[in-house]
Protein backbone atom coordinates (compact mmCIF):
# COMPACT_ATOMS: atom_id res chain seq x y z
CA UNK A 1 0.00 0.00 0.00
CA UNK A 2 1.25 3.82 -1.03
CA UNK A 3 0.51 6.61 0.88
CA UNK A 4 1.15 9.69 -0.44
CA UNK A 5 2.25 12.55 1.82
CA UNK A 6 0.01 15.11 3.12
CA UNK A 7 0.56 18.70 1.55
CA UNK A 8 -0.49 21.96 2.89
CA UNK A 9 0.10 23.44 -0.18
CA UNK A 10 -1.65 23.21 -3.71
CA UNK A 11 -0.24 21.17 -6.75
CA UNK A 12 -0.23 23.27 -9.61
CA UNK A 13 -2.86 21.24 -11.27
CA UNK A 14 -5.34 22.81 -8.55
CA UNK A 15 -4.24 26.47 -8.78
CA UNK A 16 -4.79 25.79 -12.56
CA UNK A 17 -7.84 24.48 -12.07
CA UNK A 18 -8.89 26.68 -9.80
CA UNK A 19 -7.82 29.80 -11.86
CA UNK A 20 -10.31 28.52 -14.85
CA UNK A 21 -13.12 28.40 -12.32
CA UNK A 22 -12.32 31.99 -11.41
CA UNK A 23 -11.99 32.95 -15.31
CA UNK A 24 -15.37 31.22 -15.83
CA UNK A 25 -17.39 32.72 -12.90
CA UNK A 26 -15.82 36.06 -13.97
CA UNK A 27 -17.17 35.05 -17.75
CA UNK A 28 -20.40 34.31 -16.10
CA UNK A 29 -20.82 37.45 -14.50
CA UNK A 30 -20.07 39.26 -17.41
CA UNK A 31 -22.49 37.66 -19.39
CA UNK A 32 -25.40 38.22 -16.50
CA UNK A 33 -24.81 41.75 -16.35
CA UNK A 34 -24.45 42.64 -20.11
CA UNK A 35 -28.03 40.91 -20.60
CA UNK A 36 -29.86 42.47 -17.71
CA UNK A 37 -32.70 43.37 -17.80
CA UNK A 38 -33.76 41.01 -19.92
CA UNK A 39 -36.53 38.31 -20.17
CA UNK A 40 -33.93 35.88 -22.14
CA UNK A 41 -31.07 34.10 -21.43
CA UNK A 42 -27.82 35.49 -23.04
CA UNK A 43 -27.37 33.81 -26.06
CA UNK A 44 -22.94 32.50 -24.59
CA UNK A 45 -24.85 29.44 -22.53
């Protein structure tokens, strides 16, 4: 059986990953307030 270490920091596949969440919620928000008010969806989903 392998154990691997505990890390307090993250791998760089998590600050990646977590860097494209950021650039999509940013996206997202964009989007929402670039079609409000409106009674349709933006046409990016």
């Amino acid at each position: 059986m392998s154990e691997q270490p505990e890390h307090d920091e993250a791998t760089e596949e998590e600050i990646a990953e977590a860097k494209q969440h950021q650039h999509d919620d940013e996206k997202v928000d964009e989007w929402e307030e670039e079609s409000f008010p409106a009674s349709d969806p933006p046409a990016n989903y």
